[in-house]
Protein backbone atom coordinates (compact mmCIF):
# COMPACT_ATOMS: atom_id res chain seq x y z
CA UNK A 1 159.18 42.05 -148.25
CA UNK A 2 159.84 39.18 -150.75
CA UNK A 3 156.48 37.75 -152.70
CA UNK A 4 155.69 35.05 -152.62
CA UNK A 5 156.77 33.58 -155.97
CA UNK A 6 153.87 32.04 -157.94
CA UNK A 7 153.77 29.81 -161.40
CA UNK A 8 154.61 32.34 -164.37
CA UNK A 9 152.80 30.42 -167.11
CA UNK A 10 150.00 31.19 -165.09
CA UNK A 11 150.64 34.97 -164.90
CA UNK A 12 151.85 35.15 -168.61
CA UNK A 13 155.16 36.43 -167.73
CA UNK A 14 158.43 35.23 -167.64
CA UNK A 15 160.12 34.24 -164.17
CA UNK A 16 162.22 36.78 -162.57
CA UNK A 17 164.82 36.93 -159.56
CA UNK A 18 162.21 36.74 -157.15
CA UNK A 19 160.58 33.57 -158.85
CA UNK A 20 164.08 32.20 -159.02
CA UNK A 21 164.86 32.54 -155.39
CA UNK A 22 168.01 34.25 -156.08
CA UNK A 23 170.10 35.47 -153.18
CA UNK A 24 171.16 39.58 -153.19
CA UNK A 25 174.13 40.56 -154.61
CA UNK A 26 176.69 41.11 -151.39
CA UNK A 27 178.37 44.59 -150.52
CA UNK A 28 176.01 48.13 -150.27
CA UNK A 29 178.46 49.10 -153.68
CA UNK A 30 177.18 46.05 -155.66
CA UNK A 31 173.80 46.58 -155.25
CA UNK A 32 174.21 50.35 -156.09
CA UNK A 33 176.04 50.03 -159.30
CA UNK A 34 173.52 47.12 -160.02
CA UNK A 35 170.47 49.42 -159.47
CA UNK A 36 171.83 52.21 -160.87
CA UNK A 37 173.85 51.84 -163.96
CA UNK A 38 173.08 55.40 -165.39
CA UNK A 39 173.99 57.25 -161.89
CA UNK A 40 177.25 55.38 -161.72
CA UNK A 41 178.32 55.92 -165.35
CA UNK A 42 177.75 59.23 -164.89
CA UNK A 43 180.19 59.28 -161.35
CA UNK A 44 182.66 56.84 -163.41
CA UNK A 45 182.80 59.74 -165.95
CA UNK A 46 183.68 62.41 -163.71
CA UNK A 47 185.69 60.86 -161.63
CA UNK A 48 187.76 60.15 -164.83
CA UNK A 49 187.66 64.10 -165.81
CA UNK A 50 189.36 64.61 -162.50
CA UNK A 51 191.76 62.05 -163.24
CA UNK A 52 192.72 63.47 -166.77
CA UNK A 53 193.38 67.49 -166.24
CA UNK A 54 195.56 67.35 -163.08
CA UNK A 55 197.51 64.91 -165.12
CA UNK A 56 197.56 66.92 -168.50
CA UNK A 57 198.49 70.28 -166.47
CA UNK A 58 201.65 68.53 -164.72
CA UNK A 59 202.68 66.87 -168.31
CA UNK A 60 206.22 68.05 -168.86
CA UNK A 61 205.21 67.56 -172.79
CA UNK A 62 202.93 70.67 -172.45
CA UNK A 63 205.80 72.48 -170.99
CA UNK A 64 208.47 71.53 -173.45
CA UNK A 65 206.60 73.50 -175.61
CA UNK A 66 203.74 71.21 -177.48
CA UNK A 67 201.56 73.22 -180.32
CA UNK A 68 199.10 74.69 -178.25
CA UNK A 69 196.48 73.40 -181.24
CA UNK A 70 197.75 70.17 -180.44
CA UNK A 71 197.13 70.36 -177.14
CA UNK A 72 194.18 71.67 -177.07
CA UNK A 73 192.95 68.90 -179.52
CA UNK A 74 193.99 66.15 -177.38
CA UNK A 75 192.47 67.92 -173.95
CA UNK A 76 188.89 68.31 -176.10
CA UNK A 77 189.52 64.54 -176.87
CA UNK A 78 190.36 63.54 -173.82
CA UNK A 79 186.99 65.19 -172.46
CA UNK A 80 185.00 64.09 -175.33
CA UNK A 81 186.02 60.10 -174.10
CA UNK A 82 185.50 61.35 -170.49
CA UNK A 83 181.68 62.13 -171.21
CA UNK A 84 181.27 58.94 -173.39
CA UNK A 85 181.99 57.39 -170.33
CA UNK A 86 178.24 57.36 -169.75
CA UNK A 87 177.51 55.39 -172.44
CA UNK A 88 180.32 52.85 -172.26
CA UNK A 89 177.90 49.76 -171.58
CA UNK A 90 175.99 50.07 -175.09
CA UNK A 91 179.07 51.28 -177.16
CA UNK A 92 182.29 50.43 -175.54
CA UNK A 93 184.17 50.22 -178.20
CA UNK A 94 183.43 53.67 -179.66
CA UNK A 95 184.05 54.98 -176.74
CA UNK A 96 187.70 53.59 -176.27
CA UNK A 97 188.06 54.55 -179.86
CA UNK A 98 187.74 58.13 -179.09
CA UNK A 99 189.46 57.47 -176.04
CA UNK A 100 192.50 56.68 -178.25
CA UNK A 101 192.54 59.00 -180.91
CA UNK A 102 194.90 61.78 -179.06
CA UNK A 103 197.90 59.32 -179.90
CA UNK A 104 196.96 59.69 -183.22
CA UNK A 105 198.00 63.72 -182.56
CA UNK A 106 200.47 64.46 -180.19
CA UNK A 107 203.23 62.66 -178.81
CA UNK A 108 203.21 59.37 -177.13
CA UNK A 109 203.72 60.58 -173.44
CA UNK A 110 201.27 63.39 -173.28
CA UNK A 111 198.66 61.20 -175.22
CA UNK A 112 198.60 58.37 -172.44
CA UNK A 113 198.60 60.91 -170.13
CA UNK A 114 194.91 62.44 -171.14
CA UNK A 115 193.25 59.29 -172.36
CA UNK A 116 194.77 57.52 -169.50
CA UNK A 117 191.64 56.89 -167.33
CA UNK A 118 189.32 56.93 -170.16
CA UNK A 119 191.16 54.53 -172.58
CA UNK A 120 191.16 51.71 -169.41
CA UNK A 121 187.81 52.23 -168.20
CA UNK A 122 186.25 51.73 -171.94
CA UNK A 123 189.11 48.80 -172.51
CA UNK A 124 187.36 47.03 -169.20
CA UNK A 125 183.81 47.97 -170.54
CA UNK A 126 184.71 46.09 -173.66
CA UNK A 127 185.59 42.82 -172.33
CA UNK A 128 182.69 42.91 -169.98
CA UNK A 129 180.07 44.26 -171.77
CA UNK A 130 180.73 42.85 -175.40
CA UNK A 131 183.15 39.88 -175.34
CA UNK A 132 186.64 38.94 -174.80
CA UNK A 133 187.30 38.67 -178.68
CA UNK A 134 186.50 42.47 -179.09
CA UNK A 135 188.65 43.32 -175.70
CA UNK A 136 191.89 41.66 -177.55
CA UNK A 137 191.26 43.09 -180.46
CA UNK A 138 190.93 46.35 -179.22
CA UNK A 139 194.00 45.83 -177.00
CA UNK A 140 195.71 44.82 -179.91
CA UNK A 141 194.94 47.31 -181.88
CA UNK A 142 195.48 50.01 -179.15
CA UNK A 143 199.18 48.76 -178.62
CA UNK A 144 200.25 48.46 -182.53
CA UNK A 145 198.96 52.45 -182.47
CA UNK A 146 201.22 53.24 -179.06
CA UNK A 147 204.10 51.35 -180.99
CA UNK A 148 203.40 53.11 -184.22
CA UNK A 149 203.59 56.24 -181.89
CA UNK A 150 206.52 56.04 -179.91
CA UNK A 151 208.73 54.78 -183.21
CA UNK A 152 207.47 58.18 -185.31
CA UNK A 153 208.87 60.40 -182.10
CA UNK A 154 211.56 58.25 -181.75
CA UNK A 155 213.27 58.64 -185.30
CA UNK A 156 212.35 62.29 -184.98
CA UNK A 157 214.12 62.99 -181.75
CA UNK A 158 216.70 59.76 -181.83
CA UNK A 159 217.74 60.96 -178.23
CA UNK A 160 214.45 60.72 -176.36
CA UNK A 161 213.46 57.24 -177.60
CA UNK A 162 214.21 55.45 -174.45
CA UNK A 163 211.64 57.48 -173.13
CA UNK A 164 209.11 57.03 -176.07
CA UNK A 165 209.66 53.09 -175.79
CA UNK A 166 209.09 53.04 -171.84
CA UNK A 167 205.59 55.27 -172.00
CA UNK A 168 204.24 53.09 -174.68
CA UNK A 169 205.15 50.13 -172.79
CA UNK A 170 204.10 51.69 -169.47
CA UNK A 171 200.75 52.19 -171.55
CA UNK A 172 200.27 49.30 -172.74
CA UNK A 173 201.24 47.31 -169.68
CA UNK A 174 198.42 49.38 -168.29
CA UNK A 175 195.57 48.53 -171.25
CA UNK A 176 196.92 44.88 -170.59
CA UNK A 177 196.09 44.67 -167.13
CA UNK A 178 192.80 47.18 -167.55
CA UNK A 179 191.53 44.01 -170.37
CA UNK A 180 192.79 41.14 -167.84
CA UNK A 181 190.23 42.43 -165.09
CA UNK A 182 187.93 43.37 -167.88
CA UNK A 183 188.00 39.66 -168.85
CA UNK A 184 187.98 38.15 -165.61
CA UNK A 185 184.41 40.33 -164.90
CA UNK A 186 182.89 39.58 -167.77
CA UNK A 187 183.35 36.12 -168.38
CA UNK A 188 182.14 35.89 -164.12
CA UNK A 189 179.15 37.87 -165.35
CA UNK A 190 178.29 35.93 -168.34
CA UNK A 191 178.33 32.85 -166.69
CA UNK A 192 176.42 34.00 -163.98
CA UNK A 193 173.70 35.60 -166.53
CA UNK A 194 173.92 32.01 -168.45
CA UNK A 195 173.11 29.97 -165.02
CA UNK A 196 170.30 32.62 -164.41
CA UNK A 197 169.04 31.85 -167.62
CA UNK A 198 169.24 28.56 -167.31
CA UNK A 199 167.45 28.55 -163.57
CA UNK A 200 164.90 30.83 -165.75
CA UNK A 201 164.27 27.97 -168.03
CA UNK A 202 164.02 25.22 -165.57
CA UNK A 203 161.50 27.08 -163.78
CA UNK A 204 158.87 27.46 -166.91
CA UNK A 205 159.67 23.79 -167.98
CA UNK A 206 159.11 22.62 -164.32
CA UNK A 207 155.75 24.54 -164.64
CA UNK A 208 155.42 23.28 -168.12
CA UNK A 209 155.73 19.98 -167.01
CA UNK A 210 153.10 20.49 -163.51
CA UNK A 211 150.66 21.55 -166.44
CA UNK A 212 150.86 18.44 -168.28
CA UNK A 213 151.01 16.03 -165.37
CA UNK A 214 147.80 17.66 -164.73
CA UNK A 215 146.51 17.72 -167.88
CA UNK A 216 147.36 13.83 -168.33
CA UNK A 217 145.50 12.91 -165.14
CA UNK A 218 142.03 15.32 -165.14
CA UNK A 219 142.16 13.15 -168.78
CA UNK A 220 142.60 9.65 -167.29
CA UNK A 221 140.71 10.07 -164.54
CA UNK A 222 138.03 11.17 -166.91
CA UNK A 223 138.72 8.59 -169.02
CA UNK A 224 137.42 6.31 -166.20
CA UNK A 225 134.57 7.96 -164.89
CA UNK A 226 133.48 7.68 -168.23
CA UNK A 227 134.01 4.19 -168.81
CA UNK A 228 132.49 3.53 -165.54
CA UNK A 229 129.63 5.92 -165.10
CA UNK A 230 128.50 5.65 -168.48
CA UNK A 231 128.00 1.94 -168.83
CA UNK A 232 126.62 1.47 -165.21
CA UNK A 233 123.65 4.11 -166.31
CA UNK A 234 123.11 2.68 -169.68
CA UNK A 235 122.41 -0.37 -167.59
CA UNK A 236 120.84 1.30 -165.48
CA UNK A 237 118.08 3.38 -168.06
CA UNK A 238 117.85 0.07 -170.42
CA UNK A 239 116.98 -1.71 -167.21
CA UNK A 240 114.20 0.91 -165.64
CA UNK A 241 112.57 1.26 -169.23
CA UNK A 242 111.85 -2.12 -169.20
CA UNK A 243 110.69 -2.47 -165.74
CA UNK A 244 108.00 0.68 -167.00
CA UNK A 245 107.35 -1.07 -169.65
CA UNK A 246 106.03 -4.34 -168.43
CA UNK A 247 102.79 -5.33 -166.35
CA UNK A 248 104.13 -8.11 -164.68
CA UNK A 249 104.56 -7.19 -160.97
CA UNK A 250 107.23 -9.91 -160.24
CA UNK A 251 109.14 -9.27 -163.05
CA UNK A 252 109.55 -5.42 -162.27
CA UNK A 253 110.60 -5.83 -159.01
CA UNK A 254 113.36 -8.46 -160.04
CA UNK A 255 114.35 -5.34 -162.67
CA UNK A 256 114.43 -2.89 -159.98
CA UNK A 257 116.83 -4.76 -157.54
CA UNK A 258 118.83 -5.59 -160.72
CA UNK A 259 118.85 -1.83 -161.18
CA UNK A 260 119.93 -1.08 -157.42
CA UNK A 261 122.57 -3.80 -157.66
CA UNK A 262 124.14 -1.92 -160.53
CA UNK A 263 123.62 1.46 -159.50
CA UNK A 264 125.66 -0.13 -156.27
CA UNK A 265 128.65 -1.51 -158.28
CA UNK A 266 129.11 1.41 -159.92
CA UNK A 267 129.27 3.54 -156.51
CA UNK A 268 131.72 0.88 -155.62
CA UNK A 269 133.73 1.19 -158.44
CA UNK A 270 133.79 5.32 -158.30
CA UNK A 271 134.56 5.06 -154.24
CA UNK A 272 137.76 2.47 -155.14
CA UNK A 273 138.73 5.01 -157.47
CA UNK A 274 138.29 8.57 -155.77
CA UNK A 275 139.91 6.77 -152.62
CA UNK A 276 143.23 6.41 -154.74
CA UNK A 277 142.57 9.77 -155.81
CA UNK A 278 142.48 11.14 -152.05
CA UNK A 279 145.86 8.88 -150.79
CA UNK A 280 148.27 10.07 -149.17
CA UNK A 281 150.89 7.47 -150.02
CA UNK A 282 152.37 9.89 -152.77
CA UNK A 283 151.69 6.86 -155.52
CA UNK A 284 151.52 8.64 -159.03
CA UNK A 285 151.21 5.49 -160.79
CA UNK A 286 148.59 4.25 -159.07
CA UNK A 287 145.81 2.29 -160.62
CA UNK A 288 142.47 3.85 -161.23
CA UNK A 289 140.53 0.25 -162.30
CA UNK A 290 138.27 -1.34 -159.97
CA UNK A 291 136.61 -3.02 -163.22
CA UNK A 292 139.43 -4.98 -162.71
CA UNK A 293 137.74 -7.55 -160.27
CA UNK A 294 135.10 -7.90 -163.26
CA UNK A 295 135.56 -9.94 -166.24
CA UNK A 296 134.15 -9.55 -169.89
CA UNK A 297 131.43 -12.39 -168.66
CA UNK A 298 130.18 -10.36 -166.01
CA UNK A 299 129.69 -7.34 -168.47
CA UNK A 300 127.90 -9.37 -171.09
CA UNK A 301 125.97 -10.75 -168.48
CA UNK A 302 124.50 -7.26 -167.06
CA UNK A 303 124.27 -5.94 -170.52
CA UNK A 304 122.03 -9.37 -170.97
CA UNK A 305 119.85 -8.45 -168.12
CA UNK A 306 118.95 -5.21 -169.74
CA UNK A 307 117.41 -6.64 -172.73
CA UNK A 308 120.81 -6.25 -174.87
CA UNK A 309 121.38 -9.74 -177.20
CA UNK A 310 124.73 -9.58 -176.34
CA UNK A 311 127.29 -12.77 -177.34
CA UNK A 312 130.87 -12.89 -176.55
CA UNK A 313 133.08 -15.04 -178.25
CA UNK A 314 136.65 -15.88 -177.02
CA UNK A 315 139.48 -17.43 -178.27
CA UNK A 316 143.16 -17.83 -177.42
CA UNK A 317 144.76 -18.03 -174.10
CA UNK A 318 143.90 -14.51 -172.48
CA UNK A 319 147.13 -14.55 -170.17
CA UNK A 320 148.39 -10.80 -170.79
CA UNK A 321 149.41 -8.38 -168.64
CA UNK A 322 147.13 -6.25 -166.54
CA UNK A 323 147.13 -3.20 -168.55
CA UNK A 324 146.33 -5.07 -171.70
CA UNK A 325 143.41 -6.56 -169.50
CA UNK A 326 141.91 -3.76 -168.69
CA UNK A 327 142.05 -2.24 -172.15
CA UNK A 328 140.38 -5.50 -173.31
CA UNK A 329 137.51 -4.89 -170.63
CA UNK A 330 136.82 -1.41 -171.34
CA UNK A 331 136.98 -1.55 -175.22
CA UNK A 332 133.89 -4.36 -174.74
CA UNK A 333 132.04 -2.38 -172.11
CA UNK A 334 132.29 0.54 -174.46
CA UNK A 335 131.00 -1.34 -177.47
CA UNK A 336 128.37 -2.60 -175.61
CA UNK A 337 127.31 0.62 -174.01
CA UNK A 338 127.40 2.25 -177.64
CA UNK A 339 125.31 -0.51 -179.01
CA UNK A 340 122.70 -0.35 -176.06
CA UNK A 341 122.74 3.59 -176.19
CA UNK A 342 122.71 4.32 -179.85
CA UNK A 343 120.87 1.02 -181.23
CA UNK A 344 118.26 0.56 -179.37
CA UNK A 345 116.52 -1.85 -182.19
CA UNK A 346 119.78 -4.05 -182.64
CA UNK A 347 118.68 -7.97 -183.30
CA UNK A 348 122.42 -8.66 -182.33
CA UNK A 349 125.53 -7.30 -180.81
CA UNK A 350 128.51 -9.40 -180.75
CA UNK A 351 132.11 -9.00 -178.84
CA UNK A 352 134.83 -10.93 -180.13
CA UNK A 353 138.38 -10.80 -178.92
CA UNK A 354 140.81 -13.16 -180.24
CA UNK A 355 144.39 -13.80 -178.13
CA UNK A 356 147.16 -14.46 -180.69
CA UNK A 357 150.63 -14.52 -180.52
CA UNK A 358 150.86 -11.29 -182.57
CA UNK A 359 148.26 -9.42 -179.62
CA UNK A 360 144.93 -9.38 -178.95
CA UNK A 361 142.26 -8.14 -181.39
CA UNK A 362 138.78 -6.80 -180.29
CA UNK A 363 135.81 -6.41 -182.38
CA UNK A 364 132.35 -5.09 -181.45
CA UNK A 365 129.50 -5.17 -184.24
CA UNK A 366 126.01 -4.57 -184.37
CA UNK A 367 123.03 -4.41 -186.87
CA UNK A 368 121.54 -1.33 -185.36
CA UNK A 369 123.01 1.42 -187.50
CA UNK A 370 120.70 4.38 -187.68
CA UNK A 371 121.29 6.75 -190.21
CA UNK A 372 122.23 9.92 -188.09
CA UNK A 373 125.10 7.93 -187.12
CA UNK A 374 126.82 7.13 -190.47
CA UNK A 375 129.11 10.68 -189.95
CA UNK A 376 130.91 8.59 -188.07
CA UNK A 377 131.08 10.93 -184.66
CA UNK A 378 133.44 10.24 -182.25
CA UNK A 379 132.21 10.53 -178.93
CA UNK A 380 134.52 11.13 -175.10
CA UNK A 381 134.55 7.61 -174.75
CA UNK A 382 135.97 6.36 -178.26
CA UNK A 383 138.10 8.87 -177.75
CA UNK A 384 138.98 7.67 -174.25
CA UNK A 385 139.75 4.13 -175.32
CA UNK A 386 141.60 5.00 -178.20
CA UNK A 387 144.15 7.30 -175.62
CA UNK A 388 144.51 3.89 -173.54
CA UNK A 389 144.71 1.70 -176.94
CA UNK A 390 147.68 4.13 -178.61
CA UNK A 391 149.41 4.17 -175.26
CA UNK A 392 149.54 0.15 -175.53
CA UNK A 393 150.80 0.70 -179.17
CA UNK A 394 147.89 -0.21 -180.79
CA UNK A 395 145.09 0.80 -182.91
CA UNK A 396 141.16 1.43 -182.66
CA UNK A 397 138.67 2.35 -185.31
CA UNK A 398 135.20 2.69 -185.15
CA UNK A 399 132.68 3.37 -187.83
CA UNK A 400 130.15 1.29 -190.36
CA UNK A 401 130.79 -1.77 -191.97
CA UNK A 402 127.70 -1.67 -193.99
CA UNK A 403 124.88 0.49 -194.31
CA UNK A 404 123.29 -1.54 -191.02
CA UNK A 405 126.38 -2.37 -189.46
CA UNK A 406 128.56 -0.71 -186.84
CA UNK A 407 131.87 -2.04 -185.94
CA UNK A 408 134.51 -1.19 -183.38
CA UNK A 409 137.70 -2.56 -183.58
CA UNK A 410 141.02 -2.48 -181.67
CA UNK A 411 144.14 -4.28 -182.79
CA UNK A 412 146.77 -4.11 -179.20
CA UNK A 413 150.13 -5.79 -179.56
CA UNK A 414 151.59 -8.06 -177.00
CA UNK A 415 153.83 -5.74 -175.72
CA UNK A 416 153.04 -1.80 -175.83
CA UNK A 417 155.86 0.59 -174.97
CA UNK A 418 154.21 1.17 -171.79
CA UNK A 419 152.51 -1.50 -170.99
């Protein structure tokens, strides 16, 4: 049974052919050799012995009377190659080296004729299991020694070089087409192990990339449950300490329903937004803002009816697009919020945004500084606005102006790259 293939960044692991959906190899022999490289070396090798003797014991060079030490050095050889058969995927080209080296001692006939089945199996292991270069080479090589071969017998015995000629070309021919299907294989395989590779790496980047999509929206849509659950109950607190705080009947119940009515806006605002969370219309790039049906007046105004001595100044024609509109709203509720939260004793807090033609510039300043907050921390919501500020290409800072003055400012030009 195939499992069920799960996200490997989240086991730690890279993907593997099960991950990659990859289809199984066709033919019972495929899969064999593919499963058991070791077992079928070791068959390739002795299949190869049984090749080589037969061969050497019918050799009419043998019977025309070759050095038996010669003979006997080029059988050991022979067997030597044979063996190193087993190991002809991690050194193929020792292995066709010693596959070689009885033309090096006896005569060009009865030296094909024992490293015969080695010398083309290691040839084809070359050009599939190191590259094509070292399979020419090696052919190369392989055919100037043959050539180099059959020329020494051939000025020695002038009357048998016809023969000498036609074995080392018989031999050759025979590397030649050993390399061709050696070639063919391995540049099939290394393609195939490149597009594997490459299905290996799309799979972690499409994982990669399912981890930051979902790391980009747990942050924006904690960006705006900040922004909106954080100024509602500031409103909210500022607005039930006062109605504790007075004696006048009247007033306190005008407070509490002012409390309820905000407490209710901001369940309206969180229900707009978690119902574009839940849809089912497949819309990534839908909009979390239901502040959008507010305007800066209406936050000044509940901020007011807290207590806060809030003032808004505005100039310049606010026509800009929505994004920039919404940046412009939450930068002032989060001012305003900071001011009501962390300077409680402020005489004044004042918003100021300013529509030019070279963007918009927000400022937020008040003269209730305490002196805990002079470190200048930066809490989830300046750090929320200035995500949404950089993303419009602009700026924010926030910190004191003066040793009783705190000041946030935002600077957003007209047109952010993704505005």
């Amino acid at each position: 049974m195939r499992r069920t293939p799960t996200s490997v960044l989240g086991r730690g692991q890279p993907p593997t052919e099960d991950d990659l959906r990859l289809p199984r190899p066709p033919g019972v022999i495929r899969r064999f050799w593919e499963r058991h490289p070791l077992t079928t070396d070791i068959v390739i090798a002795v299949v190869a012995l049984l090749l080589s003797f037969p061969a050497v014991a019918a050799s009419s060079s043998v019977a025309d009377g070759l050095s038996g030490w010669g003979a006997g050095i080029a059988i050991g050889l022979s067997a030597i190659a044979c063996v190193g058969l087993v190991w002809r995927r991690r050194i193929p080209v020792r292995v066709f080296i010693v596959a070689m080296l009885p033309t090096l001692v006896v005569e060009v006939g009865f030296a094909a004729t024992v490293s015969g089945p080695a010398a083309l199996i290691a040839l084809y292991s070359i050009a599939v299991y190191r590259s094509v270069r070292a399979c020419w080479t090696a052919l190369g090589v392989a055919a100037g020694v043959l050539a180099v071969n059959a020329l020494g017998y051939s000025l020695f015995d002038p009357t048998s070089a016809g023969v000498y000629v036609n074995l080392a070309g018989s031999t050759i021919v025979g590397l030649l087409v050993a390399a061709l299907i050696g070639v063919n294989i391995g540049n099939r395989r290394r393609y195939l192990d490149a597009l594997i590779d490459r299905s290996r790496q799309l799979v972690i980047e499409r994982d990669q990339q399912a981890q930051l999509a979902a790391a980009a929206e747990r942050t924006r849509i904690a960006r705006e449950m900040h922004d909106i659950v954080s100024h509602s109950l500031t409103v909210v607190v500022a607005l039930a300490e006062g109605a504790a705080a007075t004696a006048d009947a009247r007033r306190a119940r005008e407070v509490s329903r002012t409390v309820a009515a905000t407490a209710r806006d901001a369940l309206t605002e969180m229900r707009v937004m978690l119902g574009v969370l839940r849809s089912d219309d497949g819309d990534a790039d839908a909009p979390l803002e239901p502040l959008l049906d507010a305007s800066l007046h209406d936050i000044v105004e509940a901020a007011r009816g807290a207590g806060a001595p809030v003032t808004l100044t505005v100039s310049g024609q606010p026509t800009v697009p929505t994004a920039h509109r919404l940046a412009v709203l939450r930068i002032v509720q989060e001012g305003i919020t900071n001011a009501m939260r962390h300077a409680p004793e402020a005489t004044f807090i004042r918003a100021a945004t300013a529509y030019t033609g070279e963007g918009i510039r927000i400022t937020v300043e008040n003269d209730g500084v305490r002196a805990d907050d002079l470190g200048g921390d930066v809490g989830w919501g300046l750090t929320g606005l200035r995500e949404r500020v950089a993303n419009l290409g602009g700026t924010l800072a926030a910190g004191p102006s003066s040793p009783t003055t705190w000041r946030l400012t935002a600077e957003i030009p007209p047109e952010g790259p993704h505005a």
